[in-house]
Protein backbone atom coordinates (compact mmCIF):
# COMPACT_ATOMS: atom_id res chain seq x y z
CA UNK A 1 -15.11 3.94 -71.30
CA UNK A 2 -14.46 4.63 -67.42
CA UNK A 3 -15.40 7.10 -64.92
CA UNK A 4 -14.12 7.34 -61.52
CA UNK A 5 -13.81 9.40 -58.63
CA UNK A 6 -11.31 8.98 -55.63
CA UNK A 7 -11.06 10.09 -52.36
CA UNK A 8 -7.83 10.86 -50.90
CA UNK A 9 -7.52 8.46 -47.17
CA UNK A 10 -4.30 10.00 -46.21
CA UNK A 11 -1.13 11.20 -47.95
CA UNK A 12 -0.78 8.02 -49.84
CA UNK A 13 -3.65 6.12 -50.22
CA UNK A 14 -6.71 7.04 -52.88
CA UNK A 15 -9.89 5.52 -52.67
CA UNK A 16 -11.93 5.59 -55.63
CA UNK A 17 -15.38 4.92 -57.08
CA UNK A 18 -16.36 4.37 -60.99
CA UNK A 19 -18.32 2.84 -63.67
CA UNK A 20 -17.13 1.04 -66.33
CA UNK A 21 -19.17 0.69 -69.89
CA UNK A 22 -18.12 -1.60 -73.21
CA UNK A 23 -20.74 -2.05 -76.05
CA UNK A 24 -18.51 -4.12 -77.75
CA UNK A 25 -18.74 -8.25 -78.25
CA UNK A 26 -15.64 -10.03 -76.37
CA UNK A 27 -15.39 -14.29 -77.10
CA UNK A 28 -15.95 -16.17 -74.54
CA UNK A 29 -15.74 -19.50 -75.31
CA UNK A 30 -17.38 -22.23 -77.96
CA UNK A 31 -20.71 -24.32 -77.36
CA UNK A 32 -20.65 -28.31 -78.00
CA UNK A 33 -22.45 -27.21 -81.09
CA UNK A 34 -19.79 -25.54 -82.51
CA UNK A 35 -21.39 -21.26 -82.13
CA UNK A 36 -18.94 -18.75 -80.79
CA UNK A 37 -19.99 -17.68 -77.56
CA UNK A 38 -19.98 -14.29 -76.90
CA UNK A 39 -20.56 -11.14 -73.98
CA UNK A 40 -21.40 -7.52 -75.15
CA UNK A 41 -23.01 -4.51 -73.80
CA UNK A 42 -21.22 -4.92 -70.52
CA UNK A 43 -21.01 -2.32 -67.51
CA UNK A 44 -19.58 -2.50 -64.11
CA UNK A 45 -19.57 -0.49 -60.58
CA UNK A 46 -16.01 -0.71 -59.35
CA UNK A 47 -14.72 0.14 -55.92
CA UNK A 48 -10.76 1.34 -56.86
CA UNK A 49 -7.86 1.17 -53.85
CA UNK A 50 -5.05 2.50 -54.80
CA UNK A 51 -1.36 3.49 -53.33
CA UNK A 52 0.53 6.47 -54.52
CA UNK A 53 4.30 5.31 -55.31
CA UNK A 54 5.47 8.45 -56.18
CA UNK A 55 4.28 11.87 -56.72
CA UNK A 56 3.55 10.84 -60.42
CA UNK A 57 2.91 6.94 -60.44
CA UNK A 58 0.00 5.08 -58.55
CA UNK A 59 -1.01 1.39 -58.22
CA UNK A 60 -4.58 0.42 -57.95
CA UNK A 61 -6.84 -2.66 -57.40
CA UNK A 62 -10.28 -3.33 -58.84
CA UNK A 63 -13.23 -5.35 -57.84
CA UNK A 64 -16.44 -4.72 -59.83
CA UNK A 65 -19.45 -5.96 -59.81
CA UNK A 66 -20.33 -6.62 -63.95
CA UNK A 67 -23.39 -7.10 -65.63
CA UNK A 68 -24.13 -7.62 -69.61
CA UNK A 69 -25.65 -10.01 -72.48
CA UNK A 70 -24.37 -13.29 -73.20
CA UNK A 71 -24.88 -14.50 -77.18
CA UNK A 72 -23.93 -17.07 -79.52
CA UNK A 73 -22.40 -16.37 -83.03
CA UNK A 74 -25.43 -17.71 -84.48
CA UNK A 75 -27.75 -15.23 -82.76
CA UNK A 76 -30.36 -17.74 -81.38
CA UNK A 77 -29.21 -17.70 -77.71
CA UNK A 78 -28.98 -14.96 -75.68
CA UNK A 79 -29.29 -14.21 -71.58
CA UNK A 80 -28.15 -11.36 -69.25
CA UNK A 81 -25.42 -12.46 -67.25
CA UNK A 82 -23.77 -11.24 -63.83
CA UNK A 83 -20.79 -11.77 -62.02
CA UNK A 84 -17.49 -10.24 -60.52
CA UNK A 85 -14.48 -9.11 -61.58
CA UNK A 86 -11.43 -7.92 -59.80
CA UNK A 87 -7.90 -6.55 -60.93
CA UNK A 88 -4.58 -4.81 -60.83
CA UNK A 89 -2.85 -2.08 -63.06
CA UNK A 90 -0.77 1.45 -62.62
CA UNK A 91 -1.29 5.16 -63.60
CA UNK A 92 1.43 7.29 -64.70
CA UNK A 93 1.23 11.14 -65.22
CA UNK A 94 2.24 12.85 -68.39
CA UNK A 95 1.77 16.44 -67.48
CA UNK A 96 -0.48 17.74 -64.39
CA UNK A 97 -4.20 16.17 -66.11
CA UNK A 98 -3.11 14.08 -68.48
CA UNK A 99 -2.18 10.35 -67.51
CA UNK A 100 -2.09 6.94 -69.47
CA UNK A 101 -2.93 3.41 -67.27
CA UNK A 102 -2.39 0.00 -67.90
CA UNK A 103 -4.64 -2.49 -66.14
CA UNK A 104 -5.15 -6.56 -66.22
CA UNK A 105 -9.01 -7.78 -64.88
CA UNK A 106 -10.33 -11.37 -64.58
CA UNK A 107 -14.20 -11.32 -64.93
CA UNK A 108 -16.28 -14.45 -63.84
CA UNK A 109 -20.06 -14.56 -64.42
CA UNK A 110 -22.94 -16.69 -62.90
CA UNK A 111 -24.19 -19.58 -64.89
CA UNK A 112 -26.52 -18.88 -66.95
CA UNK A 113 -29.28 -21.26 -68.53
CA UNK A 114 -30.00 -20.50 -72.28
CA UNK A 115 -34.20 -21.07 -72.80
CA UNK A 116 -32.83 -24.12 -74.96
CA UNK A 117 -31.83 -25.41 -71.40
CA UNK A 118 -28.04 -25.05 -72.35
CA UNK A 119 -26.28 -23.98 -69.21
CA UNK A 120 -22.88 -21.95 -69.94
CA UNK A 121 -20.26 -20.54 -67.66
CA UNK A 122 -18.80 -17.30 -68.90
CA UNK A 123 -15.83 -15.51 -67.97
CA UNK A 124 -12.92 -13.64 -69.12
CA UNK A 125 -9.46 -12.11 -68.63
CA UNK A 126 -8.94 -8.38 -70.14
CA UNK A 127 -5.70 -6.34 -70.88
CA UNK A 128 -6.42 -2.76 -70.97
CA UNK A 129 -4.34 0.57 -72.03
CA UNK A 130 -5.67 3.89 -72.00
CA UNK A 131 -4.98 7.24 -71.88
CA UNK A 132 -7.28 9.67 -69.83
CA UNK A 133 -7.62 13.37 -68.42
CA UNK A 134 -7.78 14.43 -64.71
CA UNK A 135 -9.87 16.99 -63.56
């Protein structure tokens, strides 16, 4: 789920503020062990340029600052994990509110030492589609 507010910097140009939640689990990679490794419950603050290319379409960039849980599949490890992420997509309108977006993001997190002193790097590349409303 996203939120977002822009400002408009000229004829062209938006500039635009939002948070970004996802409760669900994304792989992330496997230990030497063999778990799944996992992120979940993450949310980001993300600072949105973007450039009007017509009257209907706009391109934007993203670069968030992300924070969530890291996990294995076996449930024994977990940490909270932080890092940045940053990003490209479009906007189209359908009508005058209604708009779909299509967005690619590359997330990288801190290191972050399990209390098993297992030390895991965690990132992660997401495709995105939606569909949202603008009021």
């Amino acid at each position: 789920m996203q939120a977002q507010y822009s400002w408009a910097l000229g004829s062209n140009f938006l500039l635009g503020l939002g948070a970004t939640a996802n409760t669900g689990n994304r792989k992330a990679g496997t230990y030497a062990n063999g778990n799944d490794a996992y992120t979940k419950d993450r949310y980001s603050i993300d600072l949105i340029p973007s450039i009007a290319v017509t009257n209907k379409v706009l391109v934007f960039a993203r670069i968030s600052s992300v924070a969530g849980n890291a996990t294995s599949s076996n449930g024994t490890s977990t940490a909270s994990i932080q890092g940045l992420g940053y990003g490209l997509g479009f906007r189209a309108m359908i009508d005058n509110n209604l708009f779909w977006q299509a967005g690619y993001d590359y997330v990288k997190f801190n290191d972050v030492t399990f209390g098993n002193g297992t030390v895991s790097s965690f990132k992660g590349n997401i495709l995105s589609l939606g569909i949202g409303y603008k009021f």
